[in-house]
C-alpha atoms as a PDB file:
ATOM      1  CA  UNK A   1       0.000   0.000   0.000  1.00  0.00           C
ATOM      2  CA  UNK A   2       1.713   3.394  -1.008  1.00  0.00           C
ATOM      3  CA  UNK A   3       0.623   6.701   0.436  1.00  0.00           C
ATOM      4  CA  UNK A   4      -0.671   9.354  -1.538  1.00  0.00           C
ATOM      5  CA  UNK A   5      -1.027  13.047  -1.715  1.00  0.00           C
ATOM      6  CA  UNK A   6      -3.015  15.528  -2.539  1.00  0.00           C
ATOM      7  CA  UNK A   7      -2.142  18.552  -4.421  1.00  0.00           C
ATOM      8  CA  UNK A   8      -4.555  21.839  -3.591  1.00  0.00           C
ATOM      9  CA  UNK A   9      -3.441  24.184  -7.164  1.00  0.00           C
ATOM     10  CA  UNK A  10      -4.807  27.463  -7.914  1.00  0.00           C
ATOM     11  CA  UNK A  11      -4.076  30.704  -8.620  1.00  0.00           C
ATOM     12  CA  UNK A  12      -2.655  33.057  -5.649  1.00  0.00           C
ATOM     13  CA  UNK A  13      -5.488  33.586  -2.631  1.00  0.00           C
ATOM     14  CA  UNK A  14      -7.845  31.345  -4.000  1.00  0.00           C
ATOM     15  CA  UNK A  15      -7.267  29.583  -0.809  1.00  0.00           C
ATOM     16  CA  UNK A  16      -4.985  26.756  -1.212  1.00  0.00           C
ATOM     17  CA  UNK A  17      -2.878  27.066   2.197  1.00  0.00           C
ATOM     18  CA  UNK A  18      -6.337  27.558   3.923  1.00  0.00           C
ATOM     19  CA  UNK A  19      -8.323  24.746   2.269  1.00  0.00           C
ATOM     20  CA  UNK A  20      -4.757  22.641   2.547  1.00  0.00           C
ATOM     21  CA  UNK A  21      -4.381  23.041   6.176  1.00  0.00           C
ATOM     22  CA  UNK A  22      -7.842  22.203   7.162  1.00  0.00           C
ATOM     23  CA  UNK A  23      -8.067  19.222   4.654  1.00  0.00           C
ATOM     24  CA  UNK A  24      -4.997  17.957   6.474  1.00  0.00           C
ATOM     25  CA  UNK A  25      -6.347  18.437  10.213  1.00  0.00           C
ATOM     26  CA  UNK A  26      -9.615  16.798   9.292  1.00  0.00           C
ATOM     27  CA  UNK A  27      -8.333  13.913   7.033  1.00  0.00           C
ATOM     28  CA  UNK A  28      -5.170  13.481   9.465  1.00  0.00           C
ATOM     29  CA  UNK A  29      -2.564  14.190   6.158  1.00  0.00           C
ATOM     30  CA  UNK A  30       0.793  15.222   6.686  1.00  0.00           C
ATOM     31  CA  UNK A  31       0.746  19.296   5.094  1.00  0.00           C
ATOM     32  CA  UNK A  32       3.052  21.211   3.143  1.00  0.00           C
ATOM     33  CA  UNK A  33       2.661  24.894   2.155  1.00  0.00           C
ATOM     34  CA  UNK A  34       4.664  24.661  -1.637  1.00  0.00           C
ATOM     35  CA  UNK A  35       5.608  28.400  -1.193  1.00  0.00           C
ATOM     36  CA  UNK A  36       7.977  27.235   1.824  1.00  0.00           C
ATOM     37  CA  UNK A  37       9.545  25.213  -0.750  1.00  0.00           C
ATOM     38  CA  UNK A  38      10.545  27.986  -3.435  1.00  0.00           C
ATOM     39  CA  UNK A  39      14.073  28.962  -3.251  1.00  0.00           C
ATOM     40  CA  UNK A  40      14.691  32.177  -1.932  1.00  0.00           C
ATOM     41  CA  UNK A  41      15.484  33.538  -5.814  1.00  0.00           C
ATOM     42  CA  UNK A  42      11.947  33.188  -6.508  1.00  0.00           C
ATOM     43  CA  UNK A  43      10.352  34.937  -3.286  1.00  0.00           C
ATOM     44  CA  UNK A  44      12.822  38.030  -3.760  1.00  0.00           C
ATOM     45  CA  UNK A  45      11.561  37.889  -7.989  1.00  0.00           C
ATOM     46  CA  UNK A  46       8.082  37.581  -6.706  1.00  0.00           C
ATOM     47  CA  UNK A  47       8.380  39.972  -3.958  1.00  0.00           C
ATOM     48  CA  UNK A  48       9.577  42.929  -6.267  1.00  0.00           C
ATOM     49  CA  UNK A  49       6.587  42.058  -8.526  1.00  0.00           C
ATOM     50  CA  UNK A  50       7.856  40.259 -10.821  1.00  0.00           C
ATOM     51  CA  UNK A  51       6.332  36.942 -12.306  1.00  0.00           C
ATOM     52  CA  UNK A  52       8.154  33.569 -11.985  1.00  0.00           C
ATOM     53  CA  UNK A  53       9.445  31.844 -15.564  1.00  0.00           C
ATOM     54  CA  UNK A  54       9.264  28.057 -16.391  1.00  0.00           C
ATOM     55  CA  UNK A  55      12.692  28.196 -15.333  1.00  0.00           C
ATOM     56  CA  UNK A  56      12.535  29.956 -12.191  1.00  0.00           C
ATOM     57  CA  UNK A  57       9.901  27.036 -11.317  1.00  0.00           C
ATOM     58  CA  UNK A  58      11.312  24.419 -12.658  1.00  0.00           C
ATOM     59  CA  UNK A  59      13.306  23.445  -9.157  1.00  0.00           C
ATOM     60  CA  UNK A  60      10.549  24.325  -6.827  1.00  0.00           C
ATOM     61  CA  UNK A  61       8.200  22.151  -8.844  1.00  0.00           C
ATOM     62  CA  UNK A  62      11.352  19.163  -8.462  1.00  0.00           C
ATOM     63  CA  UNK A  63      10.887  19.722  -4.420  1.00  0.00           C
ATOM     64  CA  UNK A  64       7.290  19.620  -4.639  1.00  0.00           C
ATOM     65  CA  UNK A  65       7.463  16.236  -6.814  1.00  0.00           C
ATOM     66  CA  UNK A  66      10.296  14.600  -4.569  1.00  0.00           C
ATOM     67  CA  UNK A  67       8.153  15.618  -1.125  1.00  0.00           C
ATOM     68  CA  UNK A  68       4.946  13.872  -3.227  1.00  0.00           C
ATOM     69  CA  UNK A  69       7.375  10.721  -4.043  1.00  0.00           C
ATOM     70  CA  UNK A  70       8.695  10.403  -0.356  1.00  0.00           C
ATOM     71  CA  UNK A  71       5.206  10.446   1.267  1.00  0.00           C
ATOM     72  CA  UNK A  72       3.879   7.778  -1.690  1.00  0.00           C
ATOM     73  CA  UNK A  73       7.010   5.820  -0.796  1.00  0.00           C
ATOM     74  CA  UNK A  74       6.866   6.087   3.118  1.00  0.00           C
ATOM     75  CA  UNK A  75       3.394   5.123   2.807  1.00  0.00           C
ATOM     76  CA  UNK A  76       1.954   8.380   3.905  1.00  0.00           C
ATOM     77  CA  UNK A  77      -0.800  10.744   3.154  1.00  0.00           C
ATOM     78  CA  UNK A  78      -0.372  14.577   2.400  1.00  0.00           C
ATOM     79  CA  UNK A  79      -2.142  17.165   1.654  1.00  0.00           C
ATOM     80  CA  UNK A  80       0.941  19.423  -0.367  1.00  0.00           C
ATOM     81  CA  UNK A  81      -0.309  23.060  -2.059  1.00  0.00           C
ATOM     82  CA  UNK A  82       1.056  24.546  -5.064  1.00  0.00           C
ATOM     83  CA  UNK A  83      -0.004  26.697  -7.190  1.00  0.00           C
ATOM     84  CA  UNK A  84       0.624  24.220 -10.542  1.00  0.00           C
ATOM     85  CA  UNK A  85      -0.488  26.528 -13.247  1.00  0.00           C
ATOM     86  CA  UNK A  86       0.529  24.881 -16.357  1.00  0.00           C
ATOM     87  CA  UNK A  87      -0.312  21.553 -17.413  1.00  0.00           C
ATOM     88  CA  UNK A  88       3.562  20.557 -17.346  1.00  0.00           C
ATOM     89  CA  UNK A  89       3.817  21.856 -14.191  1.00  0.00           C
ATOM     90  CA  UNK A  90       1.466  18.990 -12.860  1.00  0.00           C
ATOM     91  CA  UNK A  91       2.817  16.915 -15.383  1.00  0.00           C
ATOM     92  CA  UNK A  92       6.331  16.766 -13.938  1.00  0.00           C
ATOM     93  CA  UNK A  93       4.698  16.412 -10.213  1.00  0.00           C
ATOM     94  CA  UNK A  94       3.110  13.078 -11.291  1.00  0.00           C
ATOM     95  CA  UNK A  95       6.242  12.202 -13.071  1.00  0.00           C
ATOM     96  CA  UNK A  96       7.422   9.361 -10.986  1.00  0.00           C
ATOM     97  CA  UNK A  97       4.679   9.292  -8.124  1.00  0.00           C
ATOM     98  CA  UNK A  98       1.559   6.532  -8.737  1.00  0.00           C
ATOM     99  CA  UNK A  99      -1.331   8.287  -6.305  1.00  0.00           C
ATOM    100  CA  UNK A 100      -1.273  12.297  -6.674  1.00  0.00           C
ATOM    101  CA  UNK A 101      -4.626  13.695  -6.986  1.00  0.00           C
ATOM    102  CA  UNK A 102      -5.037  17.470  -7.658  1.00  0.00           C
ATOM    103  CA  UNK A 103      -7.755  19.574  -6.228  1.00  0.00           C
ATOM    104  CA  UNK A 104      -8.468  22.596  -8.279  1.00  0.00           C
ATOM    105  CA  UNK A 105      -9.603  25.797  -6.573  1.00  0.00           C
ATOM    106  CA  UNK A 106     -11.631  27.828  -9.592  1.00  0.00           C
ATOM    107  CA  UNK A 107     -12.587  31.148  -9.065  1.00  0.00           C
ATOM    108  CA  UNK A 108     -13.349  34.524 -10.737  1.00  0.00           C
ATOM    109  CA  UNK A 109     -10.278  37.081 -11.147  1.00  0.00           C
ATOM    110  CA  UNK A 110     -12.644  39.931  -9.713  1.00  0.00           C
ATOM    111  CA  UNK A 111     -13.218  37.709  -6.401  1.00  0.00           C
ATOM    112  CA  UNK A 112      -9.488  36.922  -6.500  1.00  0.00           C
ATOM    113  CA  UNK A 113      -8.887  40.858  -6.848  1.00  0.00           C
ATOM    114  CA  UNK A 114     -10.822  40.937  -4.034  1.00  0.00           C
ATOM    115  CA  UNK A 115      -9.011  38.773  -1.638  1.00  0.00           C
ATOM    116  CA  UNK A 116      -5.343  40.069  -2.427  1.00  0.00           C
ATOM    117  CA  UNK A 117      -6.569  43.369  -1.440  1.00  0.00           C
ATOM    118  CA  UNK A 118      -7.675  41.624   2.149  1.00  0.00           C
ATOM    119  CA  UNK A 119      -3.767  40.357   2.144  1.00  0.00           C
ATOM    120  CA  UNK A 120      -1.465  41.655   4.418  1.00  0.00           C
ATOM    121  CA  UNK A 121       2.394  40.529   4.156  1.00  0.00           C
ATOM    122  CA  UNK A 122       2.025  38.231   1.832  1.00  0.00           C
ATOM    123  CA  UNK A 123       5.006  38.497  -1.825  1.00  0.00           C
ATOM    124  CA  UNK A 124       2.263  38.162  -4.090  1.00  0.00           C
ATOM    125  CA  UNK A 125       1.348  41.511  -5.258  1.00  0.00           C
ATOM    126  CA  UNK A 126      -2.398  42.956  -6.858  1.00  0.00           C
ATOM    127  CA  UNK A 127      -0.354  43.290 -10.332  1.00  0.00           C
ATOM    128  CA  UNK A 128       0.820  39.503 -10.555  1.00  0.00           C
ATOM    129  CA  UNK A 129      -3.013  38.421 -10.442  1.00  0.00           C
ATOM    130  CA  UNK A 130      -3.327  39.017 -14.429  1.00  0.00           C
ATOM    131  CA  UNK A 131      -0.198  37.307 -14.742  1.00  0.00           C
ATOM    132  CA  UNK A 132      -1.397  34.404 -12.884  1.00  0.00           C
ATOM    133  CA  UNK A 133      -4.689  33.718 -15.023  1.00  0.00           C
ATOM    134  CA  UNK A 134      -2.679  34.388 -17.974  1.00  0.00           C
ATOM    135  CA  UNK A 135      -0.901  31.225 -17.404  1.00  0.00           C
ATOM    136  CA  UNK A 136      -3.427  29.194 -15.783  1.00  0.00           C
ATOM    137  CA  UNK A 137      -4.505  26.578 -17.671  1.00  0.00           C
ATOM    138  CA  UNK A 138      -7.191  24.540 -16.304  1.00  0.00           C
ATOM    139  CA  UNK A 139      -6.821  20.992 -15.857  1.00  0.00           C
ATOM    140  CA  UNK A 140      -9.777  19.632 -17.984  1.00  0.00           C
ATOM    141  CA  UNK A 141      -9.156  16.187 -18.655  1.00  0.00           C
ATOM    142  CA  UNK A 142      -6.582  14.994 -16.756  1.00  0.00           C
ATOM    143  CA  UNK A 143      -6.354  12.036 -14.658  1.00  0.00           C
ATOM    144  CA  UNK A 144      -7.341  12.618 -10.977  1.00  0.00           C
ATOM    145  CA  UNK A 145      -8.256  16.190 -10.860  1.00  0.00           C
ATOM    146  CA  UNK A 146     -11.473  17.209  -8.787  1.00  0.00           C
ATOM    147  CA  UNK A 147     -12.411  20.677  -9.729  1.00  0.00           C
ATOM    148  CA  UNK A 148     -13.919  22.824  -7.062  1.00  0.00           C
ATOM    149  CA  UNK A 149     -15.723  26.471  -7.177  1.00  0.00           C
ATOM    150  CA  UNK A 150     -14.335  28.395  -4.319  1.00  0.00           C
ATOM    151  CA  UNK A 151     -17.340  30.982  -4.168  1.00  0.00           C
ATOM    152  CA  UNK A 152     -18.414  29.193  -0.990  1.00  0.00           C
ATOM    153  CA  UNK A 153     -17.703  29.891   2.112  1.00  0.00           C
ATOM    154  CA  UNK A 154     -14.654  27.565   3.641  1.00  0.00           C
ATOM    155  CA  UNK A 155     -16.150  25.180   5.270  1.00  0.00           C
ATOM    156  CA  UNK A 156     -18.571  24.525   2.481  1.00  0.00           C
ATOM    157  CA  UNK A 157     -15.350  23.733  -0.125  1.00  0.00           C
ATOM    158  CA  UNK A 158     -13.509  21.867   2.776  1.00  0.00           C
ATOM    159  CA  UNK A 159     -16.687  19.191   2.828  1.00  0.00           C
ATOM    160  CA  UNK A 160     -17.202  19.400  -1.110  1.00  0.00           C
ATOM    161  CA  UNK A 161     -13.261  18.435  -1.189  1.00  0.00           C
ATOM    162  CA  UNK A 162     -13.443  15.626   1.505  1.00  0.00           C
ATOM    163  CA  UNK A 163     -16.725  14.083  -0.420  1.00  0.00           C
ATOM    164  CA  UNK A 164     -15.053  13.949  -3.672  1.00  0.00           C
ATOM    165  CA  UNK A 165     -11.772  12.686  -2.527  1.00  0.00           C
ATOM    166  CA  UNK A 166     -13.938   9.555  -0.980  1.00  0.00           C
END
């Protein structure tokens, strides 16, 4: 039996850490916020306002796919949040691990607006939002991907999550 984990991806403040953390507590999953992963090149970039490249991501996405392998191979369950914009992105997380799921958080870019503005202290800047949705692409189609509508209040998308991982 290997363990698995469970990827919460979306664009910035659509609630990943938040949806991640409480997944974790009530499923009893091991959790890792991705942006605690990025190397500190990245959170300076993205701190000055300044979007990541494929390149600048390409070795947090390795850390994020390694932390998904070890769980799978330790036989452990996680709940692990990143962003995963881009269909690669995911692409090289599965690469290698046998039970990742990906939870999509979907929501509006006006209610998105509307929640980095409630932000304080966090690198991701009003600016980057366009940026973000620009290279979003959603995952329609692939392999275990639930797709969730996070105009809802929390609780609400934590219980649609748990029901459609069972």
């Amino acid at each position: 039996m290997l363990g698995s984990s469970i990827i919460v991806m979306g664009v910035s403040a659509c609630g990943k850490s938040t949806i991640g953390e409480l997944l974790a507590h009530k499923l009893g999953y091991k959790f890792i916020d991705g942006d605690d992963l990025h190397p500190q090149e990245n959170i300076l970039k993205m701190s000055s306002g300044q979007p990541l490249n494929d390149s600048d991501r390409l070795p947090w996405l390795e850390c994020i796919r390694d932390a998904a392998h070890r769980f799978e191979r330790n036989k452990e369950n996680s709940i692990i949040v990143c962003s995963a914009l881009k269909r690669k992105y995911r692409d090289q997380i599965r690469e290698g691990n046998q039970n990742v799921t990906f939870i999509f958080l979907d929501g509006s870019i006006d209610l998105i607006l509307e929640r980095i503005r409630a932000r304080q202290g966090h690198f991701m800047q009003e600016g980057m939002v366009k940026s973000q949705f620009e290279t979003l692409e959603r995952p329609y189609g692939e392999p275990n991907t639930i797709f969730i509508n996070i105009d809802a209040p929390i609780d609400e998308i934590v219980e649609q999550a748990i029901q459609q991982i069972s």
